[in-house]
PDB file of N, CA and C in Angstrom:
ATOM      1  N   UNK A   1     104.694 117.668 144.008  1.00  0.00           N
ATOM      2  CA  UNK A   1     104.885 119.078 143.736  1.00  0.00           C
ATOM      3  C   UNK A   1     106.219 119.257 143.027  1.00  0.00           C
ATOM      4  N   UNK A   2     106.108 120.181 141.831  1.00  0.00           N
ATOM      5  CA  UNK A   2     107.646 120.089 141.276  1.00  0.00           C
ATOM      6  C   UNK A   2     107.712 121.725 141.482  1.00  0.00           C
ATOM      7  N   UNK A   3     109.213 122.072 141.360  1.00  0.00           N
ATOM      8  CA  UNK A   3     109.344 123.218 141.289  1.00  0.00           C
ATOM      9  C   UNK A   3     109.742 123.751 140.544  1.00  0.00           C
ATOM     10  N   UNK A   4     110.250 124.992 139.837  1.00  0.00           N
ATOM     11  CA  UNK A   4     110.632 125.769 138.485  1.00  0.00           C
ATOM     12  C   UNK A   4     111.822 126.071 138.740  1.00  0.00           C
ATOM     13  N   UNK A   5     112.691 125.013 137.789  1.00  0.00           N
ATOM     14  CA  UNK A   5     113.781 126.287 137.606  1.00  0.00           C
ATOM     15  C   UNK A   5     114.243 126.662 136.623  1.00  0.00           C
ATOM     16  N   UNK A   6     115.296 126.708 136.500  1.00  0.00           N
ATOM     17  CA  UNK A   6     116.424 126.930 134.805  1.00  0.00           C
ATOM     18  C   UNK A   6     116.491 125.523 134.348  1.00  0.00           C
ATOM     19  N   UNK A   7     115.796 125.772 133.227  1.00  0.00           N
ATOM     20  CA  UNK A   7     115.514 124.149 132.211  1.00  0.00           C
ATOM     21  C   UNK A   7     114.392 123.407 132.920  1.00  0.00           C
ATOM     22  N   UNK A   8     113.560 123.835 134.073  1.00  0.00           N
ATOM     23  CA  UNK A   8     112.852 122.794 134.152  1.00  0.00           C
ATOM     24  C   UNK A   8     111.495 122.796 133.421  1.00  0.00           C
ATOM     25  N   UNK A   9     110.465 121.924 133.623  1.00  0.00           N
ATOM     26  CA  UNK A   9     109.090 122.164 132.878  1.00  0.00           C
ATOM     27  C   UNK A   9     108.072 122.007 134.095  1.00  0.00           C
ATOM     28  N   UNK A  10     107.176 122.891 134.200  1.00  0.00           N
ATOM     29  CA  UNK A  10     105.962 122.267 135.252  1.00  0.00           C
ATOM     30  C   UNK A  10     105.177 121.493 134.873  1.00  0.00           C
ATOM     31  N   UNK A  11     104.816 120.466 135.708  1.00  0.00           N
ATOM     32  CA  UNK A  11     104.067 119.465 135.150  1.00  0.00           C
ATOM     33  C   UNK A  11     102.485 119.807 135.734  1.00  0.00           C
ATOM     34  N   UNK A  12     101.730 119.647 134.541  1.00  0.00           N
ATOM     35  CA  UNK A  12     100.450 119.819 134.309  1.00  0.00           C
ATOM     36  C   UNK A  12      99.623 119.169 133.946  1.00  0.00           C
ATOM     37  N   UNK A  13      99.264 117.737 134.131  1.00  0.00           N
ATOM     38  CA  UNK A  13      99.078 116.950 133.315  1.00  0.00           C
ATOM     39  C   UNK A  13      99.317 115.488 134.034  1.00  0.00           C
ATOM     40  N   UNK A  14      98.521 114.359 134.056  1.00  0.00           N
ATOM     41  CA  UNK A  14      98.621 113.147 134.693  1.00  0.00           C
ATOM     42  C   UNK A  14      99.453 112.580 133.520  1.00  0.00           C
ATOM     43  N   UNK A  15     100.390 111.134 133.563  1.00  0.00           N
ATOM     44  CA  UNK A  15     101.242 111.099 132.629  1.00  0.00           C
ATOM     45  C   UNK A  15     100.058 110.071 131.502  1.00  0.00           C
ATOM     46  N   UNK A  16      99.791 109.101 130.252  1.00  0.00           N
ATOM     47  CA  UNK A  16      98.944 109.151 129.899  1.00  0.00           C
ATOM     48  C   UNK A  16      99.218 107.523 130.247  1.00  0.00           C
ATOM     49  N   UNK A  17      98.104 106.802 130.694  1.00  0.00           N
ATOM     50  CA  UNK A  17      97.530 105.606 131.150  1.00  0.00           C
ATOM     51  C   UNK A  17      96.670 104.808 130.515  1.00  0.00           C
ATOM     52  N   UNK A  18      97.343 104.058 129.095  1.00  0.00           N
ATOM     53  CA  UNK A  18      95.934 103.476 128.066  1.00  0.00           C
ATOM     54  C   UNK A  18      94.647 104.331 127.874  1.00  0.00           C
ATOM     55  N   UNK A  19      94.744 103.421 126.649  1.00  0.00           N
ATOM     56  CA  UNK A  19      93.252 104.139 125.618  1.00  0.00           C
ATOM     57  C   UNK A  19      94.249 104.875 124.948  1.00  0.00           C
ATOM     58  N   UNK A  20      92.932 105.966 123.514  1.00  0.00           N
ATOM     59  CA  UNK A  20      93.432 106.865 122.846  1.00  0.00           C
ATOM     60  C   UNK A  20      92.317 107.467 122.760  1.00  0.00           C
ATOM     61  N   UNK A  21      91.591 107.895 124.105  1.00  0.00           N
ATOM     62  CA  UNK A  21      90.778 108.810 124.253  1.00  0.00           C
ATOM     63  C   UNK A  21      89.630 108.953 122.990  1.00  0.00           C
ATOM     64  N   UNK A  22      88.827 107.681 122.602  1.00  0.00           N
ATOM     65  CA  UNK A  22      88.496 107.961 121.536  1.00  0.00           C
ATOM     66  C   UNK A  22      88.589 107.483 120.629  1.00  0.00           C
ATOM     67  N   UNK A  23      89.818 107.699 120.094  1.00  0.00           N
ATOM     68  CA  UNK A  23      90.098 107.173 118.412  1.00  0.00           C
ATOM     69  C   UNK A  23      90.779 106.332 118.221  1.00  0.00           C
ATOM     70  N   UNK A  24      90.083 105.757 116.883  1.00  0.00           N
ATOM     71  CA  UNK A  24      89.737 104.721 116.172  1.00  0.00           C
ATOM     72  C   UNK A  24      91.384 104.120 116.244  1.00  0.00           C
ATOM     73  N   UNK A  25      91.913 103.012 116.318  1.00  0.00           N
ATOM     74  CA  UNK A  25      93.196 102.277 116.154  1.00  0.00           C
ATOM     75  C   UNK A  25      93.783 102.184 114.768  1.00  0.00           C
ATOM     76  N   UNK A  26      94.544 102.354 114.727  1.00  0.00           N
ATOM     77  CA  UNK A  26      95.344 101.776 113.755  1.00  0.00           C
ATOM     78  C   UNK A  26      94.805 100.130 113.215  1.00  0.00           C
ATOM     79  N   UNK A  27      94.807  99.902 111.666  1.00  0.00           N
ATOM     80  CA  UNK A  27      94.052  98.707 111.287  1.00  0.00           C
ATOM     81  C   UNK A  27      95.066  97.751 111.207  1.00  0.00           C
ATOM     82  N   UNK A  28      96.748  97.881 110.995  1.00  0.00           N
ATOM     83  CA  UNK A  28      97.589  96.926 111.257  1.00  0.00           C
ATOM     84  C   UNK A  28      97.727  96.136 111.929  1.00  0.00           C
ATOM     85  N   UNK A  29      98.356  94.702 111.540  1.00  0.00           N
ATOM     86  CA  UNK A  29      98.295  93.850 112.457  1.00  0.00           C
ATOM     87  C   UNK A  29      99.635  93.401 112.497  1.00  0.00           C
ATOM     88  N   UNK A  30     100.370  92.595 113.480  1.00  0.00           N
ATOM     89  CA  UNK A  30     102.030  92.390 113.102  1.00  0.00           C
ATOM     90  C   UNK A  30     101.968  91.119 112.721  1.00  0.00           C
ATOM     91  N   UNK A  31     103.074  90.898 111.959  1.00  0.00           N
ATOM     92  CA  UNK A  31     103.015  89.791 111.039  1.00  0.00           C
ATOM     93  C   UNK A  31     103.498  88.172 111.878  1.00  0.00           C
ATOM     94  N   UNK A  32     104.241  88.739 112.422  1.00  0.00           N
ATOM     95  CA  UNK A  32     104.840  87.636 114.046  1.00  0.00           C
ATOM     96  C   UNK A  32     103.773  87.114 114.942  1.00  0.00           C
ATOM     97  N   UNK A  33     103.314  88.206 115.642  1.00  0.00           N
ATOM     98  CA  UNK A  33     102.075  88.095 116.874  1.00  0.00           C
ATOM     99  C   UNK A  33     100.817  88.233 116.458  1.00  0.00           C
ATOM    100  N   UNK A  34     100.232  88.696 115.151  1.00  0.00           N
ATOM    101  CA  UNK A  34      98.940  88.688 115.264  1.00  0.00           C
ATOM    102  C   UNK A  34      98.359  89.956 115.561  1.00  0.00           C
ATOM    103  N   UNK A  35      99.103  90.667 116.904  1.00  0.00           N
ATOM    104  CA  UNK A  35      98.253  91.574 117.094  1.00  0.00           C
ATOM    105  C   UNK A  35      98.534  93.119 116.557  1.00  0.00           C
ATOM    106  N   UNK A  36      97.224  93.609 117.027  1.00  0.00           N
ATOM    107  CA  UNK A  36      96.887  94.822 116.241  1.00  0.00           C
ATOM    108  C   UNK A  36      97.709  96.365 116.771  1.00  0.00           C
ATOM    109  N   UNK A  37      98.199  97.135 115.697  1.00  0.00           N
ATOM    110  CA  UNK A  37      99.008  98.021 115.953  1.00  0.00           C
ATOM    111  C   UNK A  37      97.967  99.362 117.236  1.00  0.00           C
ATOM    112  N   UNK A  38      98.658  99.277 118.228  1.00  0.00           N
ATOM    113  CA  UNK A  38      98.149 100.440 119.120  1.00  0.00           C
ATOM    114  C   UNK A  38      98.181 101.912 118.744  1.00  0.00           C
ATOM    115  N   UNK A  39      98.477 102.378 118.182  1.00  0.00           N
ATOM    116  CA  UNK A  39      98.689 104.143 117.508  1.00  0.00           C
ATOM    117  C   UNK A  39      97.372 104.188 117.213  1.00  0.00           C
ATOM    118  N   UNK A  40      97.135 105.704 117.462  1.00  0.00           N
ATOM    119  CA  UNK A  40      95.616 105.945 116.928  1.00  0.00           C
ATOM    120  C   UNK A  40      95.604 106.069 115.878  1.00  0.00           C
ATOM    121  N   UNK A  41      95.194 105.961 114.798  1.00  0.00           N
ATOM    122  CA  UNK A  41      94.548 105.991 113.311  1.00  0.00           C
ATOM    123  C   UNK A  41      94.573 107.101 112.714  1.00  0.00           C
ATOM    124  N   UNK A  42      94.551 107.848 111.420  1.00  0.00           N
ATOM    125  CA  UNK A  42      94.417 109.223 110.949  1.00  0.00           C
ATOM    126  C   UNK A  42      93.140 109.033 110.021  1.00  0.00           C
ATOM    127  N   UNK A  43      93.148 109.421 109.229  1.00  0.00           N
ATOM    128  CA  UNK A  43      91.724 109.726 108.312  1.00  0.00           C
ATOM    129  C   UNK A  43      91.811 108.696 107.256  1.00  0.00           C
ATOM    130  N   UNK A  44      93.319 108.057 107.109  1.00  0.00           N
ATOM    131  CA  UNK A  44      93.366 107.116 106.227  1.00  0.00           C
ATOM    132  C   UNK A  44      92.937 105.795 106.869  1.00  0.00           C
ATOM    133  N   UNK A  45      92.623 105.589 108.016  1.00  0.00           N
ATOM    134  CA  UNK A  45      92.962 104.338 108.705  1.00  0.00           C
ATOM    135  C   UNK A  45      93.975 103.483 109.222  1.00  0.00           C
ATOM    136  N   UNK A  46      95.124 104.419 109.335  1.00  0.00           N
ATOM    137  CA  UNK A  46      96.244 104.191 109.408  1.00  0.00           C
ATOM    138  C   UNK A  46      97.054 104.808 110.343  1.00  0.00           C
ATOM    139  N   UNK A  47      98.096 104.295 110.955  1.00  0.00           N
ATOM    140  CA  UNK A  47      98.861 105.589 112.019  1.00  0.00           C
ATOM    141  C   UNK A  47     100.442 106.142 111.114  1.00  0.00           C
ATOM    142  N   UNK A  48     100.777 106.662 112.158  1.00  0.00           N
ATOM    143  CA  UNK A  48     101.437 107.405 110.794  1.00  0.00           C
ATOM    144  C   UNK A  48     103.134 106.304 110.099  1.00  0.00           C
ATOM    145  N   UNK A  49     103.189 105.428 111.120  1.00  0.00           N
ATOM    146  CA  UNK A  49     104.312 104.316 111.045  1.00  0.00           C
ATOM    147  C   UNK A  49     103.681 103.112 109.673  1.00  0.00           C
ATOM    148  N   UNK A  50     102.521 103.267 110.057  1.00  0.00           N
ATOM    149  CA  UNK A  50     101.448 102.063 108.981  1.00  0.00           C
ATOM    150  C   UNK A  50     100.743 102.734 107.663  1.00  0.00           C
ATOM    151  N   UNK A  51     101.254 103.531 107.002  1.00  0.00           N
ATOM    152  CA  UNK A  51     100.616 104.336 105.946  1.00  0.00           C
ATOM    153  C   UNK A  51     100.163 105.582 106.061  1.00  0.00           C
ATOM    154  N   UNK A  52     100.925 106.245 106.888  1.00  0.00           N
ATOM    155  CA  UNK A  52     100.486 107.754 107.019  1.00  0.00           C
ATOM    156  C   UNK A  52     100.777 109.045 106.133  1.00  0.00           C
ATOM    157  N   UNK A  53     100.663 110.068 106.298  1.00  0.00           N
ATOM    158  CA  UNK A  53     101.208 111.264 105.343  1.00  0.00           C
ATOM    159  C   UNK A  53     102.996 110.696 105.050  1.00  0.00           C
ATOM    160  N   UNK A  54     102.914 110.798 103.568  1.00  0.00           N
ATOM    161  CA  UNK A  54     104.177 110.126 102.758  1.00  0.00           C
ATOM    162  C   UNK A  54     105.354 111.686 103.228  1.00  0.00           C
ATOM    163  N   UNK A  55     106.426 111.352 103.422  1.00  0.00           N
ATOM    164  CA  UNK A  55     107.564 112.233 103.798  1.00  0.00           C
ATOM    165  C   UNK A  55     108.123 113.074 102.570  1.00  0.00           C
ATOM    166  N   UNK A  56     107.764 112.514 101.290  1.00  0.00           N
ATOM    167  CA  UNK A  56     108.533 113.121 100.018  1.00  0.00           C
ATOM    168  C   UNK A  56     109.264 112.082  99.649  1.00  0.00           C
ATOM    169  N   UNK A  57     109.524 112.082  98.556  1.00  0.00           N
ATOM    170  CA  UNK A  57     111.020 111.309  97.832  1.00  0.00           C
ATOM    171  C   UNK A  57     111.858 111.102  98.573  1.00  0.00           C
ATOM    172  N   UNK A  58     112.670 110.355  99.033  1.00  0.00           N
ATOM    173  CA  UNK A  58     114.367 110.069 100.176  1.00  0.00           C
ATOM    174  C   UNK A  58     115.423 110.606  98.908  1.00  0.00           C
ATOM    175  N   UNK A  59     115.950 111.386  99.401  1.00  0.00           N
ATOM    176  CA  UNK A  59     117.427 111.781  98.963  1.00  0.00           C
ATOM    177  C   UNK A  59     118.575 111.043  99.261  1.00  0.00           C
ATOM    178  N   UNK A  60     118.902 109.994  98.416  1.00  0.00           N
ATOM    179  CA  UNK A  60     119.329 108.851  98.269  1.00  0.00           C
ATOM    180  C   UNK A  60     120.758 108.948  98.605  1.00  0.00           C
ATOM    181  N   UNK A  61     121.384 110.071  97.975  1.00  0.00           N
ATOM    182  CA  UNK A  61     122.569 109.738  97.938  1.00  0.00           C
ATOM    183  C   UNK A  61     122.831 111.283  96.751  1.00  0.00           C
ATOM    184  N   UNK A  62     124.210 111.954  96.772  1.00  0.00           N
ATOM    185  CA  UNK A  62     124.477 112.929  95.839  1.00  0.00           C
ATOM    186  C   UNK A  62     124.150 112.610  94.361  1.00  0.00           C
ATOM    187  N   UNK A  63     124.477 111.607  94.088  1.00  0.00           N
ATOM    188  CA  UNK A  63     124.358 111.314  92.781  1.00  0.00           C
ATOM    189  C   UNK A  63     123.099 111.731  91.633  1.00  0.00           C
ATOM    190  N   UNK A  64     121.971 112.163  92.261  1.00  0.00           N
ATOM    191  CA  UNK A  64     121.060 112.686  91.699  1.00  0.00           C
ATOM    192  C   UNK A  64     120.582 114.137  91.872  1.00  0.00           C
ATOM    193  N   UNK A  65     121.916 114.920  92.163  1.00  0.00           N
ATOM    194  CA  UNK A  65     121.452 116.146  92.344  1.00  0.00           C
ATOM    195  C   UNK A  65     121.483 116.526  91.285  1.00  0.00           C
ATOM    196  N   UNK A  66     121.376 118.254  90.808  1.00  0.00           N
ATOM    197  CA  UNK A  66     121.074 118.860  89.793  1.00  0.00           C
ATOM    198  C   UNK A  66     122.765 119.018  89.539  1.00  0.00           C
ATOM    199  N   UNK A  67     123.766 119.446  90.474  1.00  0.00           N
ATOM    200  CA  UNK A  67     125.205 119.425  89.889  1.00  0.00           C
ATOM    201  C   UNK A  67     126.008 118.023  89.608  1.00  0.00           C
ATOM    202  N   UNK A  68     125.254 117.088  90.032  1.00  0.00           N
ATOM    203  CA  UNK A  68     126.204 115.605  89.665  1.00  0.00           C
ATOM    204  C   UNK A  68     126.048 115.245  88.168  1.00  0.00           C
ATOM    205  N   UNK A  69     124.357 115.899  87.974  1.00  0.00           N
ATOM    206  CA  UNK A  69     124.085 115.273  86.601  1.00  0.00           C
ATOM    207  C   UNK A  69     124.814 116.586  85.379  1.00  0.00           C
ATOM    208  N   UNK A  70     124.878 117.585  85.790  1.00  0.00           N
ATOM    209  CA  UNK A  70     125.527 118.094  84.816  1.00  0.00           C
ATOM    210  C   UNK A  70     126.928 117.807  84.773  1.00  0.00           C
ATOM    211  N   UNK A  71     127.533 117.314  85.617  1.00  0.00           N
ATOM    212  CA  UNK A  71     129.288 116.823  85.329  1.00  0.00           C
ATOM    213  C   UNK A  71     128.746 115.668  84.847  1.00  0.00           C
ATOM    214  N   UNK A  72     127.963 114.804  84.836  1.00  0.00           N
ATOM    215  CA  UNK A  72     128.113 114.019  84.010  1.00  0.00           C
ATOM    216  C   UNK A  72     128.036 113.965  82.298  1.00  0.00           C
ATOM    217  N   UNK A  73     126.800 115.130  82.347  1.00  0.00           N
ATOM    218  CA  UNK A  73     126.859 115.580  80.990  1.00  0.00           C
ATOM    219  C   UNK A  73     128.075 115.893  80.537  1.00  0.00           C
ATOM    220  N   UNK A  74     128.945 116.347  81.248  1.00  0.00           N
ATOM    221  CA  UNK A  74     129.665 117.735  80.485  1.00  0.00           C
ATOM    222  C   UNK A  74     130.829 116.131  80.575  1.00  0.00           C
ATOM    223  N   UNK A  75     131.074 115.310  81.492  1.00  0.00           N
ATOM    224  CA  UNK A  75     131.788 114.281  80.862  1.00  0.00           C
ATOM    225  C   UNK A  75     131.613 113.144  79.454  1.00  0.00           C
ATOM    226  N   UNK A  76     129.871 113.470  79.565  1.00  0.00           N
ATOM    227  CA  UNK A  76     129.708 112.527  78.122  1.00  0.00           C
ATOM    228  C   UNK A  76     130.037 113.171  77.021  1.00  0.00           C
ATOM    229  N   UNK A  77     129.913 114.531  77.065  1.00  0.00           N
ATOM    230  CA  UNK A  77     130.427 115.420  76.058  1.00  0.00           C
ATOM    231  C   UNK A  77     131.915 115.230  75.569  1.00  0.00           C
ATOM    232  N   UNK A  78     132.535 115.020  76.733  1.00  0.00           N
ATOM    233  CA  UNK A  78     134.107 115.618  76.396  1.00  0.00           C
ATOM    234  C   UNK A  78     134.496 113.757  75.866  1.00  0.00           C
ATOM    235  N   UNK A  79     134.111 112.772  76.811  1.00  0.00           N
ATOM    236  CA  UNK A  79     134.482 111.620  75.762  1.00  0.00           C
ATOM    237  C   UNK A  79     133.861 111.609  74.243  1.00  0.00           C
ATOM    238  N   UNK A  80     132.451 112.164  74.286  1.00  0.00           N
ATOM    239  CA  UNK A  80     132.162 112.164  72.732  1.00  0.00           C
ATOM    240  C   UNK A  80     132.648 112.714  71.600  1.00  0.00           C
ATOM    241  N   UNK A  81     133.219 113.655  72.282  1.00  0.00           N
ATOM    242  CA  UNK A  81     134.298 114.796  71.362  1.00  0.00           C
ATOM    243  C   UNK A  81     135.972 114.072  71.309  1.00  0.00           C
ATOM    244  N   UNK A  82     136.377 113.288  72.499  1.00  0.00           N
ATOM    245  CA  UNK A  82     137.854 112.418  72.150  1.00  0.00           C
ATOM    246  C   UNK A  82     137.562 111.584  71.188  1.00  0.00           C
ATOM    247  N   UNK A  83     136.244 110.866  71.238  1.00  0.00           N
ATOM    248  CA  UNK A  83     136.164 109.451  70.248  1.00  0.00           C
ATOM    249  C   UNK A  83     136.288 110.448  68.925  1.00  0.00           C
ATOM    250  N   UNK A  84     135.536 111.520  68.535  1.00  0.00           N
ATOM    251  CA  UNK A  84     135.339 112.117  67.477  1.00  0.00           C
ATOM    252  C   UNK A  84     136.915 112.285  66.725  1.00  0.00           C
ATOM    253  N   UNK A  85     137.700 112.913  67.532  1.00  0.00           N
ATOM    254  CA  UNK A  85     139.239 113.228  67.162  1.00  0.00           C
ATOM    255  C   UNK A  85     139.823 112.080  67.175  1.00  0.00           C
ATOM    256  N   UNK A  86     139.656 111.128  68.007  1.00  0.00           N
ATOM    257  CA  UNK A  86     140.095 109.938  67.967  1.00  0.00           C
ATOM    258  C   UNK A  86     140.076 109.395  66.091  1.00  0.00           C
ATOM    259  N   UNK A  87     138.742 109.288  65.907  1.00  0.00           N
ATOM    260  CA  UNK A  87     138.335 108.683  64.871  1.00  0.00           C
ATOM    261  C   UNK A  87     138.975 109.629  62.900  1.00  0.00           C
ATOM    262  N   UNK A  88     139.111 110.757  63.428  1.00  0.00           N
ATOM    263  CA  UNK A  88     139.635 111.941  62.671  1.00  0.00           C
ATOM    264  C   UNK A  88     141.131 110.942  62.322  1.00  0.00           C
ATOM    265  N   UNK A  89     142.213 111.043  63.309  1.00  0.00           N
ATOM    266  CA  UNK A  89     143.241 110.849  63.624  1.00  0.00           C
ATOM    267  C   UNK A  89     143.632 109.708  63.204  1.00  0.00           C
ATOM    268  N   UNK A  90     142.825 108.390  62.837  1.00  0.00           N
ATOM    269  CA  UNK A  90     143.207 107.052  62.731  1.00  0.00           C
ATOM    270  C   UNK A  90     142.874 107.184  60.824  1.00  0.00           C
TER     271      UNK A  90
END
């Protein structure tokens, strides 16, 4: 029996004890042991660690934002314009 308080949760529910009620496994196998990945499967055949719905592009690092690449422009500019005077000047 649990009881309720501030922050607690009632428990409703046996905790879960093998199987996946059902569905189909994951088709992975590990490359070490042989054996086959336990996660249940999605529509691809896959769980979501082994080929599941893709997250988007990874945001790598600043360098490819929309303001890094315009300072870079605006730096290829300003050396292209020194070489220019440069070349004036000699």
């Amino acid at each position: 029996m649990f009881t309720i308080g501030v922050g607690q949760m009632k428990k409703t529910s046996k905790p879960h004890v093998g199987g996946m009620n059902g569905l189909k496994p994951c088709g992975a196998h590990a490359r070490t042991t042989g054996k086959p990945c336990r996660q249940p499967a999605m529509a691809n055949g896959r769980c979501r660690l082994h080929g599941g719905k893709s997250t988007g592009r990874p945001v790598t690092s600043w360098l490819w934002t929309k303001e890094a690449k315009e300072i870079r422009e605006e730096a290829r500019q300003l050396i292209k314009e020194v070489k220019e005077l440069n070349a004036m000047l000699k």
